[in-house]
N, C-alpha and C. Protein backbone atom coordinates (compact mmCIF):
# COMPACT_ATOMS: atom_id res chain seq x y z
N UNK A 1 -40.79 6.33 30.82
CA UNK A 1 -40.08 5.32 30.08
C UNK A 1 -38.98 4.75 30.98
N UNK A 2 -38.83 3.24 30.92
CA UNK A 2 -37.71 2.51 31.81
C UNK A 2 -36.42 3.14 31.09
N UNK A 3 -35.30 3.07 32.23
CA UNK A 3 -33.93 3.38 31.61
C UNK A 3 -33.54 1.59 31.36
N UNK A 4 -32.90 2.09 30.39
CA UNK A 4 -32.26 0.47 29.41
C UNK A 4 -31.17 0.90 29.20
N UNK A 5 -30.53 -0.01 29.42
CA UNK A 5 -29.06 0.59 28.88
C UNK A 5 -28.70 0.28 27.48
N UNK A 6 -28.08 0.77 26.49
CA UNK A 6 -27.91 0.36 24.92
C UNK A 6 -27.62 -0.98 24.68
N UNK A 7 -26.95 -1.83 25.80
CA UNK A 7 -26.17 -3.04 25.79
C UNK A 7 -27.43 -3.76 25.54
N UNK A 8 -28.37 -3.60 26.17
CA UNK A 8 -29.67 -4.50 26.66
C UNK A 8 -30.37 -4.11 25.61
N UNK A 9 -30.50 -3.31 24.53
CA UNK A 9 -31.73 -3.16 23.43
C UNK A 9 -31.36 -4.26 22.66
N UNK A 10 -32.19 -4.79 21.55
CA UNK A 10 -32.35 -5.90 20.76
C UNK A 10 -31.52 -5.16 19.09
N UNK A 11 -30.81 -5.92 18.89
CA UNK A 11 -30.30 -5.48 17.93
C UNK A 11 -31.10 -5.14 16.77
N UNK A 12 -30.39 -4.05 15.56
CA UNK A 12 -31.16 -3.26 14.59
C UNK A 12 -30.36 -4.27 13.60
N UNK A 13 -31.54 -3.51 12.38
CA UNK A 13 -31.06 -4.13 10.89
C UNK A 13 -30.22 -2.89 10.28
N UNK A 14 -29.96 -3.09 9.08
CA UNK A 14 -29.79 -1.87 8.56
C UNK A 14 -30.45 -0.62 8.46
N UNK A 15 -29.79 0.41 8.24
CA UNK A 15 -30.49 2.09 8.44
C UNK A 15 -31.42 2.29 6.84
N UNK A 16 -32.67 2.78 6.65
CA UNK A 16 -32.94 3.50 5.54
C UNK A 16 -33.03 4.43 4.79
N UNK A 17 -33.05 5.34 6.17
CA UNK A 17 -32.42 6.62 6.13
C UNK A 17 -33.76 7.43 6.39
N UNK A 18 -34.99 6.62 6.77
CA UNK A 18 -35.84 7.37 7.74
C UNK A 18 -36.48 7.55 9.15
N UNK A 19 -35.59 6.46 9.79
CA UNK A 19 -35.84 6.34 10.97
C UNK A 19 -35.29 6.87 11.29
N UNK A 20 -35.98 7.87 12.79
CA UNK A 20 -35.74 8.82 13.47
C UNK A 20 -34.74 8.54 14.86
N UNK A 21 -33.83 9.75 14.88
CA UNK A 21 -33.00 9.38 15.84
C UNK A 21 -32.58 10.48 16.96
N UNK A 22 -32.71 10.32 18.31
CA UNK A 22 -32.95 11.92 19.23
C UNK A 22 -31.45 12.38 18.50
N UNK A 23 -31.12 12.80 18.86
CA UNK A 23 -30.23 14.24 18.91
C UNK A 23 -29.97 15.55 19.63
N UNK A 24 -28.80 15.92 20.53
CA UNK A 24 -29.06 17.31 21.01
C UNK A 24 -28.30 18.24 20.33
N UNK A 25 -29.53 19.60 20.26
CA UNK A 25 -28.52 20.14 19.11
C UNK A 25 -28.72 21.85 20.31
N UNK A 26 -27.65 22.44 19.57
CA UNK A 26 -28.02 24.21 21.10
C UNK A 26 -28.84 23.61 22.31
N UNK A 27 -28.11 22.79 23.06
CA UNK A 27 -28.33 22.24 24.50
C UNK A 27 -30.39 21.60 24.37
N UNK A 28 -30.78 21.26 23.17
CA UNK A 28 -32.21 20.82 23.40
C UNK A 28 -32.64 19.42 22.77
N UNK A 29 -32.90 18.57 22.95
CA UNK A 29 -32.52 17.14 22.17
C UNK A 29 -33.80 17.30 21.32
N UNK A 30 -33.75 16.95 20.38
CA UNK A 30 -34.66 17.07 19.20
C UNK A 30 -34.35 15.31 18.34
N UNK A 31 -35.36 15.36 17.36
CA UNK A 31 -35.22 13.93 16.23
C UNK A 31 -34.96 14.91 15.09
N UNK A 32 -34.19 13.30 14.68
CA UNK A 32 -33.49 13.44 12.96
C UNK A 32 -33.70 12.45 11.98
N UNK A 33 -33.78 12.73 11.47
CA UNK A 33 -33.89 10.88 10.37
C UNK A 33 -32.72 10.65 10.03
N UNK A 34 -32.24 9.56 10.49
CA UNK A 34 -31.09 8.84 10.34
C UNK A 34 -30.10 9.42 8.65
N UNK A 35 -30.93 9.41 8.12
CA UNK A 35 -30.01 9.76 6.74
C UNK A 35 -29.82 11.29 6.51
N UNK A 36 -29.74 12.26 7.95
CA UNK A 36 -29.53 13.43 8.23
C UNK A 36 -27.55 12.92 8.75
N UNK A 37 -27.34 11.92 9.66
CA UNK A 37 -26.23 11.43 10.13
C UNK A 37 -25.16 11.54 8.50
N UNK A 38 -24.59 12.39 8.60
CA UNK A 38 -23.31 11.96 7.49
C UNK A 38 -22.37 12.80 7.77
N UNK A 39 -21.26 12.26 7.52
CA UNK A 39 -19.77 13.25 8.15
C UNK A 39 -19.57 13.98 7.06
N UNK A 40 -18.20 14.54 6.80
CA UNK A 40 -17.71 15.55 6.29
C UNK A 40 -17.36 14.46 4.89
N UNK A 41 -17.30 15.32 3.74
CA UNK A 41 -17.32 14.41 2.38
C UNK A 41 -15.53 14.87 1.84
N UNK A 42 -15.07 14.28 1.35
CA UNK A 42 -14.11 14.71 0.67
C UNK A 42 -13.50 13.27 -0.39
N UNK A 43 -12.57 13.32 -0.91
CA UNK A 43 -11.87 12.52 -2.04
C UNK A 43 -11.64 10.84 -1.24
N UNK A 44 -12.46 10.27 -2.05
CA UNK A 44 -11.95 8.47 -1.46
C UNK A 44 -10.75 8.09 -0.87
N UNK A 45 -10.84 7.45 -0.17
CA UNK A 45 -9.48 7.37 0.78
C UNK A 45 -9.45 5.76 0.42
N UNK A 46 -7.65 5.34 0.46
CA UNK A 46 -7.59 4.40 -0.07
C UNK A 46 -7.95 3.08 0.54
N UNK A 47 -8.01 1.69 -0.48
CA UNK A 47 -8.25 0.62 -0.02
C UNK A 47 -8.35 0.40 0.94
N UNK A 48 -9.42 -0.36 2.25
CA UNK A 48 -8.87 -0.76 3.74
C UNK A 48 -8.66 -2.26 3.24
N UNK A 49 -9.08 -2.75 4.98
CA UNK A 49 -9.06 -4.48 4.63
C UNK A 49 -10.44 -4.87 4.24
N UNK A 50 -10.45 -6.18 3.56
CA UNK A 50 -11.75 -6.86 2.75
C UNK A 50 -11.55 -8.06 3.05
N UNK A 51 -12.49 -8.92 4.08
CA UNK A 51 -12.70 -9.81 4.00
C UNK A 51 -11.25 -10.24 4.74
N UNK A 52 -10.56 -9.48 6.07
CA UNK A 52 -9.50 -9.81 6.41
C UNK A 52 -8.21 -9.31 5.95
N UNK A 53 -8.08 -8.81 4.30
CA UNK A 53 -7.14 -8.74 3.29
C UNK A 53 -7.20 -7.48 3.03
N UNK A 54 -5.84 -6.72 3.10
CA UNK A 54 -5.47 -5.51 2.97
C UNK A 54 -4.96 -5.33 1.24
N UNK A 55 -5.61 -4.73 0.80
CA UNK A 55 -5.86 -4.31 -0.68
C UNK A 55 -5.40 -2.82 -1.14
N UNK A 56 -4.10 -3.08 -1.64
CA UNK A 56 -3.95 -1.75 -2.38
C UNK A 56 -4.11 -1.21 -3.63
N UNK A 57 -3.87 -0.12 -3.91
CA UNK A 57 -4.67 0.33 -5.21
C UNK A 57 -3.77 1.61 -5.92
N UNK A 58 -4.14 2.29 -7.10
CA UNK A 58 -3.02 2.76 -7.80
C UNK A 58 -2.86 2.96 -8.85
N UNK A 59 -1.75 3.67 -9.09
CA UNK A 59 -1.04 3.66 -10.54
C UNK A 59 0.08 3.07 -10.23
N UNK A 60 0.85 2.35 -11.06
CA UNK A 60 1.89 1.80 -10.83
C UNK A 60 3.28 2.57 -10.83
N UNK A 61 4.10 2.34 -10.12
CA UNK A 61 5.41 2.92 -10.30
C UNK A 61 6.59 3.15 -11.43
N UNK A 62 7.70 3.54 -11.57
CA UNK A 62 7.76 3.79 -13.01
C UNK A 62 9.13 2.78 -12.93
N UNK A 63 9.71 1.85 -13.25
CA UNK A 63 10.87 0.93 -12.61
C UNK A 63 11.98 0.96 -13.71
N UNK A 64 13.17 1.40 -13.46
CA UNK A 64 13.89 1.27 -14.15
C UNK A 64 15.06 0.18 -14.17
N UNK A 65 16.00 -0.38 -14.97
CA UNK A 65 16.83 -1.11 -14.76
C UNK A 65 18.28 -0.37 -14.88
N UNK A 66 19.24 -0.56 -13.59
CA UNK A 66 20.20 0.56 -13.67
C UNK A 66 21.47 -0.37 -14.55
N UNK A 67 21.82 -1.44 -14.64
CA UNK A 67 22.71 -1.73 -14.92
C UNK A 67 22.87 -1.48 -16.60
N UNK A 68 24.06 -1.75 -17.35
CA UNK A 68 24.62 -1.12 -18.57
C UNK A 68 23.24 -2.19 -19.80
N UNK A 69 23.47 -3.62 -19.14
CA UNK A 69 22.85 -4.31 -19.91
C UNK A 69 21.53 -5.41 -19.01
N UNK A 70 20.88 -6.22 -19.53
CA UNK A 70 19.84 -6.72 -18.78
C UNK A 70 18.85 -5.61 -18.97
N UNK A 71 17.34 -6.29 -18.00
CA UNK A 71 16.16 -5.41 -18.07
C UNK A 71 15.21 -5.52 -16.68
N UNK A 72 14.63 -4.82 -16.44
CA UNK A 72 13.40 -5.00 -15.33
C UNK A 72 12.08 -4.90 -15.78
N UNK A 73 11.46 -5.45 -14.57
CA UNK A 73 9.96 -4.79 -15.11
C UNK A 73 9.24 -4.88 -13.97
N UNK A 74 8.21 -4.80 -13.79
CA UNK A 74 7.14 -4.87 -12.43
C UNK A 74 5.68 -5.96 -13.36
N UNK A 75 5.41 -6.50 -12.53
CA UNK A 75 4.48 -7.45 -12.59
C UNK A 75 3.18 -6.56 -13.09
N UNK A 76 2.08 -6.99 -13.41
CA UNK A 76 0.60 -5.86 -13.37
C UNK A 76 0.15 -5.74 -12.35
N UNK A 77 0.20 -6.30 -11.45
CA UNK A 77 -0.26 -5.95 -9.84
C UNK A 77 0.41 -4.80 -9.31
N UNK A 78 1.24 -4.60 -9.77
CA UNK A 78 2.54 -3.73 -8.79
C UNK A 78 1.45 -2.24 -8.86
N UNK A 79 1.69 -1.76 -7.48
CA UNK A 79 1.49 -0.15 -7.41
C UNK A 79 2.39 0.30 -6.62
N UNK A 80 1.67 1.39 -6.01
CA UNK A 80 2.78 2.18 -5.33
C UNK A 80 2.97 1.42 -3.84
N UNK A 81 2.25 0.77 -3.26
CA UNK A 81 1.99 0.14 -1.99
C UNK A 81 2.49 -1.05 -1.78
N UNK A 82 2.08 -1.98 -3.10
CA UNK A 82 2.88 -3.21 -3.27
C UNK A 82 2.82 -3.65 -4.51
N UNK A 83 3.67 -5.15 -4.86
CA UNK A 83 4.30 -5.56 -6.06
C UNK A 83 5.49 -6.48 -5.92
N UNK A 84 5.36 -6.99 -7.34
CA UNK A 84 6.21 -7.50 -7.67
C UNK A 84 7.46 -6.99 -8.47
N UNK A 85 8.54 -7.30 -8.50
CA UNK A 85 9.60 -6.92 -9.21
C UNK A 85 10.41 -8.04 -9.56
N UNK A 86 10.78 -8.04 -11.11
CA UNK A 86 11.60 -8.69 -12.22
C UNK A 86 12.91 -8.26 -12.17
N UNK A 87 14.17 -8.89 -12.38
CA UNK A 87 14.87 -8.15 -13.12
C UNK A 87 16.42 -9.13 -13.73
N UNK A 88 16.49 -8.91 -15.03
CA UNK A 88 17.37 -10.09 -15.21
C UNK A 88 18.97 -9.70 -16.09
N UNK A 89 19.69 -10.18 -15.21
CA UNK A 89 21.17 -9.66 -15.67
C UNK A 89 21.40 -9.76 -17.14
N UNK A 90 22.69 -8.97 -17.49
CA UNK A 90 22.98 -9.00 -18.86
C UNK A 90 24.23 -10.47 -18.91
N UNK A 91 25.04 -9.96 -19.77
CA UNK A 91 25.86 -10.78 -19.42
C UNK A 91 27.50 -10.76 -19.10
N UNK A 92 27.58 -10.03 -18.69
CA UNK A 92 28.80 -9.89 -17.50
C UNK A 92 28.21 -9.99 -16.00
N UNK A 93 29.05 -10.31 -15.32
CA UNK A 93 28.99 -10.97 -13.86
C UNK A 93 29.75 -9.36 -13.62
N UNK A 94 28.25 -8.63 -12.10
CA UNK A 94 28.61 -7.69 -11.84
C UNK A 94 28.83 -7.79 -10.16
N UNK A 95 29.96 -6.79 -9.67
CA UNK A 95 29.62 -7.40 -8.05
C UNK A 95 28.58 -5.75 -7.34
N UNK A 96 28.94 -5.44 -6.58
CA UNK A 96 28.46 -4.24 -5.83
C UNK A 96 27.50 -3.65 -6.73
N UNK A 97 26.52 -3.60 -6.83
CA UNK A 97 25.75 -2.43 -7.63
C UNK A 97 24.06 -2.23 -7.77
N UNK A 98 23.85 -1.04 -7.91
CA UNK A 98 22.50 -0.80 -8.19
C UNK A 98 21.53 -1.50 -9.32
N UNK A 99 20.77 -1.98 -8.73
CA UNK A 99 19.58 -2.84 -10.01
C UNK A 99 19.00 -2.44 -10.48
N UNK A 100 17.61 -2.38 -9.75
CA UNK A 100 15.95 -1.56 -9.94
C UNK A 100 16.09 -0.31 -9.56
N UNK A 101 15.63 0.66 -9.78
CA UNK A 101 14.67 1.69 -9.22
C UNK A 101 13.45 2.05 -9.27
N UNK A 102 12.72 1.98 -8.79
CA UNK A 102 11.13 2.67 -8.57
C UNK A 102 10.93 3.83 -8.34
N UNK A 103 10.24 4.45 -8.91
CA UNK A 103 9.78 5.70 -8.41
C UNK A 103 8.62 5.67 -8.64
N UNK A 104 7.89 6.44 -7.17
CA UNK A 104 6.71 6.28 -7.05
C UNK A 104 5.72 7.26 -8.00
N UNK A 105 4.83 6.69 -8.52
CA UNK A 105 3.95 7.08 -9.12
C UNK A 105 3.16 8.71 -8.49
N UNK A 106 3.15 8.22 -6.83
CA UNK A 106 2.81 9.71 -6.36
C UNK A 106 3.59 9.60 -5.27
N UNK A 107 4.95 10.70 -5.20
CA UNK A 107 5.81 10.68 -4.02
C UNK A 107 5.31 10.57 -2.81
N UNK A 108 5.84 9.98 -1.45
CA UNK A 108 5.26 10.22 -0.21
C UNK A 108 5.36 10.94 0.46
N UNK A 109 4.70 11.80 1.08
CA UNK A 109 5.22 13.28 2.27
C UNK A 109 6.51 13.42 2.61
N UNK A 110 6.53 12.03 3.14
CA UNK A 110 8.12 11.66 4.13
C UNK A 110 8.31 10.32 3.65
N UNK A 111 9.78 10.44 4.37
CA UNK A 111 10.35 8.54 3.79
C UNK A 111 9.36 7.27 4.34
N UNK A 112 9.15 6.62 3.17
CA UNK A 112 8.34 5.61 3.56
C UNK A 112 9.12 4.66 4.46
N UNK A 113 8.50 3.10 4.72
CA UNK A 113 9.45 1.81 5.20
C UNK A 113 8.75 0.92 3.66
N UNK A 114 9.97 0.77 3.20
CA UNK A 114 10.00 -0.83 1.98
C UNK A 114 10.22 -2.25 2.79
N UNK A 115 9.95 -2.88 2.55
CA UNK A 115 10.09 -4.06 2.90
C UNK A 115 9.79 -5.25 1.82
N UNK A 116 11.19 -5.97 1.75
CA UNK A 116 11.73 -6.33 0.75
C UNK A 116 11.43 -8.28 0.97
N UNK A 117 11.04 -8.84 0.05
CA UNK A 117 10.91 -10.50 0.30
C UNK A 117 11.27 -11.49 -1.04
N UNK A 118 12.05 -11.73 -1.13
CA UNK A 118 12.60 -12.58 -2.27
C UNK A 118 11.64 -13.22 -2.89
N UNK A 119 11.39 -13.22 -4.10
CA UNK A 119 10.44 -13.76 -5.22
C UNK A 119 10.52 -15.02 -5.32
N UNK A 120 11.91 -15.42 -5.80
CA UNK A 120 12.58 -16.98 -6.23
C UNK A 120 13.80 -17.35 -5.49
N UNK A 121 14.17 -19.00 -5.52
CA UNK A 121 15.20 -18.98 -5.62
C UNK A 121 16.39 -18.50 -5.49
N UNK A 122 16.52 -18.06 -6.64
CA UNK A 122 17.87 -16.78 -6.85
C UNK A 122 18.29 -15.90 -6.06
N UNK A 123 17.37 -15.39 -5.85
CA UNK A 123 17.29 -13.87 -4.70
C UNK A 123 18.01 -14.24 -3.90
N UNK A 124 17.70 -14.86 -2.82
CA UNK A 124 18.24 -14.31 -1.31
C UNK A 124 19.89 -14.34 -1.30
N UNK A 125 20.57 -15.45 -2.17
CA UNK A 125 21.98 -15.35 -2.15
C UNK A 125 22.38 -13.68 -2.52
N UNK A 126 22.07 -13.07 -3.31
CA UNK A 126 22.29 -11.79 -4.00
C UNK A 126 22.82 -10.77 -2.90
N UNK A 127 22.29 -11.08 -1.46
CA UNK A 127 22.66 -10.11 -0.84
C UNK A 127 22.31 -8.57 -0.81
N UNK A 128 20.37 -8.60 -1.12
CA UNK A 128 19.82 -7.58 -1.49
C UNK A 128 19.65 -5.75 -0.45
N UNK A 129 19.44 -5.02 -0.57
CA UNK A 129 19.29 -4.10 0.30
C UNK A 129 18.37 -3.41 -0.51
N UNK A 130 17.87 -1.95 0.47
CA UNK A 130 16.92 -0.92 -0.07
C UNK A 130 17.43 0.05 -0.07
N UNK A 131 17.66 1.37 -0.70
CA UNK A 131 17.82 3.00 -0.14
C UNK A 131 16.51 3.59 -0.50
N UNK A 132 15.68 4.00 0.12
CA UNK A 132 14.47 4.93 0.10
C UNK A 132 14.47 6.06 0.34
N UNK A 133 13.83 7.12 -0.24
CA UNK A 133 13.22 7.96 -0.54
C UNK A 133 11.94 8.48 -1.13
N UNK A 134 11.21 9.83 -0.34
CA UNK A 134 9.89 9.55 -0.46
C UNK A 134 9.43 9.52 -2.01
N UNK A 135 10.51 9.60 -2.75
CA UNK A 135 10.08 9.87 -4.08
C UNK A 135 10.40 7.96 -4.74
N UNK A 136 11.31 7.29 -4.20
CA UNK A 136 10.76 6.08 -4.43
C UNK A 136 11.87 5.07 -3.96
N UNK A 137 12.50 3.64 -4.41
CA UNK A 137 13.61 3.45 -3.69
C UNK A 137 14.28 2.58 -4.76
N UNK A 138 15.70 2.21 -4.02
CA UNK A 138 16.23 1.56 -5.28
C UNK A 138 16.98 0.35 -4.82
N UNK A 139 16.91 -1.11 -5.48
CA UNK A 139 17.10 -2.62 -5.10
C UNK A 139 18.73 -2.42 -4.91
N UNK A 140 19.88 -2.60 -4.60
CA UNK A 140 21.01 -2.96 -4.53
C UNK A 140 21.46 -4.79 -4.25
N UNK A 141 22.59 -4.93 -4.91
CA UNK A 141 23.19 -6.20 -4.45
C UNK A 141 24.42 -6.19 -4.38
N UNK A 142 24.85 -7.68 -3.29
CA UNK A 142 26.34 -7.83 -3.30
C UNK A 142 26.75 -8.09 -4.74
N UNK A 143 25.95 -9.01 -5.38
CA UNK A 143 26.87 -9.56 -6.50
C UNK A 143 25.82 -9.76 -7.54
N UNK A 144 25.64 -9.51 -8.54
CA UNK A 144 24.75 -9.85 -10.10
C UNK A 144 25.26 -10.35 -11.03
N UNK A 145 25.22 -12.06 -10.87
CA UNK A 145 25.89 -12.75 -12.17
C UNK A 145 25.18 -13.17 -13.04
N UNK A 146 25.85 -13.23 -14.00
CA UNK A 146 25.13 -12.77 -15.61
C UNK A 146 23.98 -13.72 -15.91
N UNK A 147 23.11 -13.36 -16.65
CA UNK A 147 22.30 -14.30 -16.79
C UNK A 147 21.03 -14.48 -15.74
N UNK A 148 21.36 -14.29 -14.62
CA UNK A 148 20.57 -14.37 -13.43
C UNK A 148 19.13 -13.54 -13.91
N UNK A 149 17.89 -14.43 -13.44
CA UNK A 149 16.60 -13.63 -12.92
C UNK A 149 16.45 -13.78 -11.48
N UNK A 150 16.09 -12.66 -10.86
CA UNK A 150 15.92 -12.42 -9.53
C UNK A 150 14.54 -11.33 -9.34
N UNK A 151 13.39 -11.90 -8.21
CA UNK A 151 12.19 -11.55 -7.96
C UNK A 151 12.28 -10.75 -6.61
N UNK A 152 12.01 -9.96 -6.58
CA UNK A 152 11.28 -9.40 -5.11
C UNK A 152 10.07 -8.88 -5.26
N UNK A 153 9.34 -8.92 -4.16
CA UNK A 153 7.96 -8.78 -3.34
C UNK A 153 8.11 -7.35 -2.42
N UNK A 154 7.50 -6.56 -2.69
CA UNK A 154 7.77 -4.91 -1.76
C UNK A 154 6.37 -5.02 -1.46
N UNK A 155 6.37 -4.45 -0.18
CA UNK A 155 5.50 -3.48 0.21
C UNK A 155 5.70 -2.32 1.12
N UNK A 156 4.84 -1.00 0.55
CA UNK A 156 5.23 -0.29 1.07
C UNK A 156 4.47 0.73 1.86
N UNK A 157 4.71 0.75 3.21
CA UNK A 157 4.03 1.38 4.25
C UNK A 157 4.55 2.97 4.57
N UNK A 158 3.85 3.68 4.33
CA UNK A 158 4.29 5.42 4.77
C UNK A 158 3.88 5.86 5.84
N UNK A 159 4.20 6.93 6.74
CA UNK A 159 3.95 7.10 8.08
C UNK A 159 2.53 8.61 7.62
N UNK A 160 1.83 8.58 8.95
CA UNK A 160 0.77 9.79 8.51
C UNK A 160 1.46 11.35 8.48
N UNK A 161 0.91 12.03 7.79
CA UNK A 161 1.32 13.23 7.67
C UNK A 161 0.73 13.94 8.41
């Protein structure tokens, strides 16, 4: 038989899972039928990209609103990965203080990175920040005057364990 190099064979269709494929197994190359090839099985691993688009998936986080009066909420998209976030003042004009909190639906090993993007309008004057923790994180602002709705956009990336 000529040597060919793999580059130079004519491309395949899909596998059926009976075509035969060499293999060396205890130093002797032997055939397998392709639908012998399967790795190690364990619990679905999450969303990749589709079609270009990185897709996350979930239960959603549990969001609270810290201030005395006003409310939050998270959009139906929101999970633990990404989302939207609501949240709309009462009515006193507050300066320094905690808004939202999230907590994640399933804590992360270690501290994640949030990354925070203004929804509307409103937002970016606010003077927003994050404090994280792997258990979830919480919105801060310079200033929350009354009445105000303000949106952010999170997503959230965790490092491997």
């Amino acid at each position: 038989m000529a040597q060919v190099p793999i580059s130079a064979l004519p491309p395949g269709g899909p596998l059926t899972g009976t075509e035969e494929v060499p293999c060396v197994q205890a130093g002797a190359t032997v055939r397998i039928p392709s639908a012998a090839l399967v790795g190690p099985t364990g619990p679905p691993g999450p969303p990749g990209p589709t079609n270009n688009h990185v897709l996350s998936g979930g239960s959603a986080p549990t969001v609270a609103y810290l201030p005395a009066d006003g409310g939050a909420s998270i959009l139906d998209y929101g999970t633990d990965s990404a989302g939207e976030l609501r949240a709309t003042a009462g009515t006193g004009n507050v300066g320094l203080t905690d808004v939202v909190s999230v907590t994640f639906a399933v804590p992360f090993t270690s501290t994640p990175a949030v990354v925070l993007q203004p929804g509307n309008n409103n937002t970016p004057a606010l003077g927003a920040y994050v404090t994280v923790s792997n258990a979830g994180f919480t919105i801060s602002v310079q200033t929350w005057p009354a009445g105000l709705t303000a949106s952010w956009n999170y997503v959230v990336v965790g490092a491997p364990s």
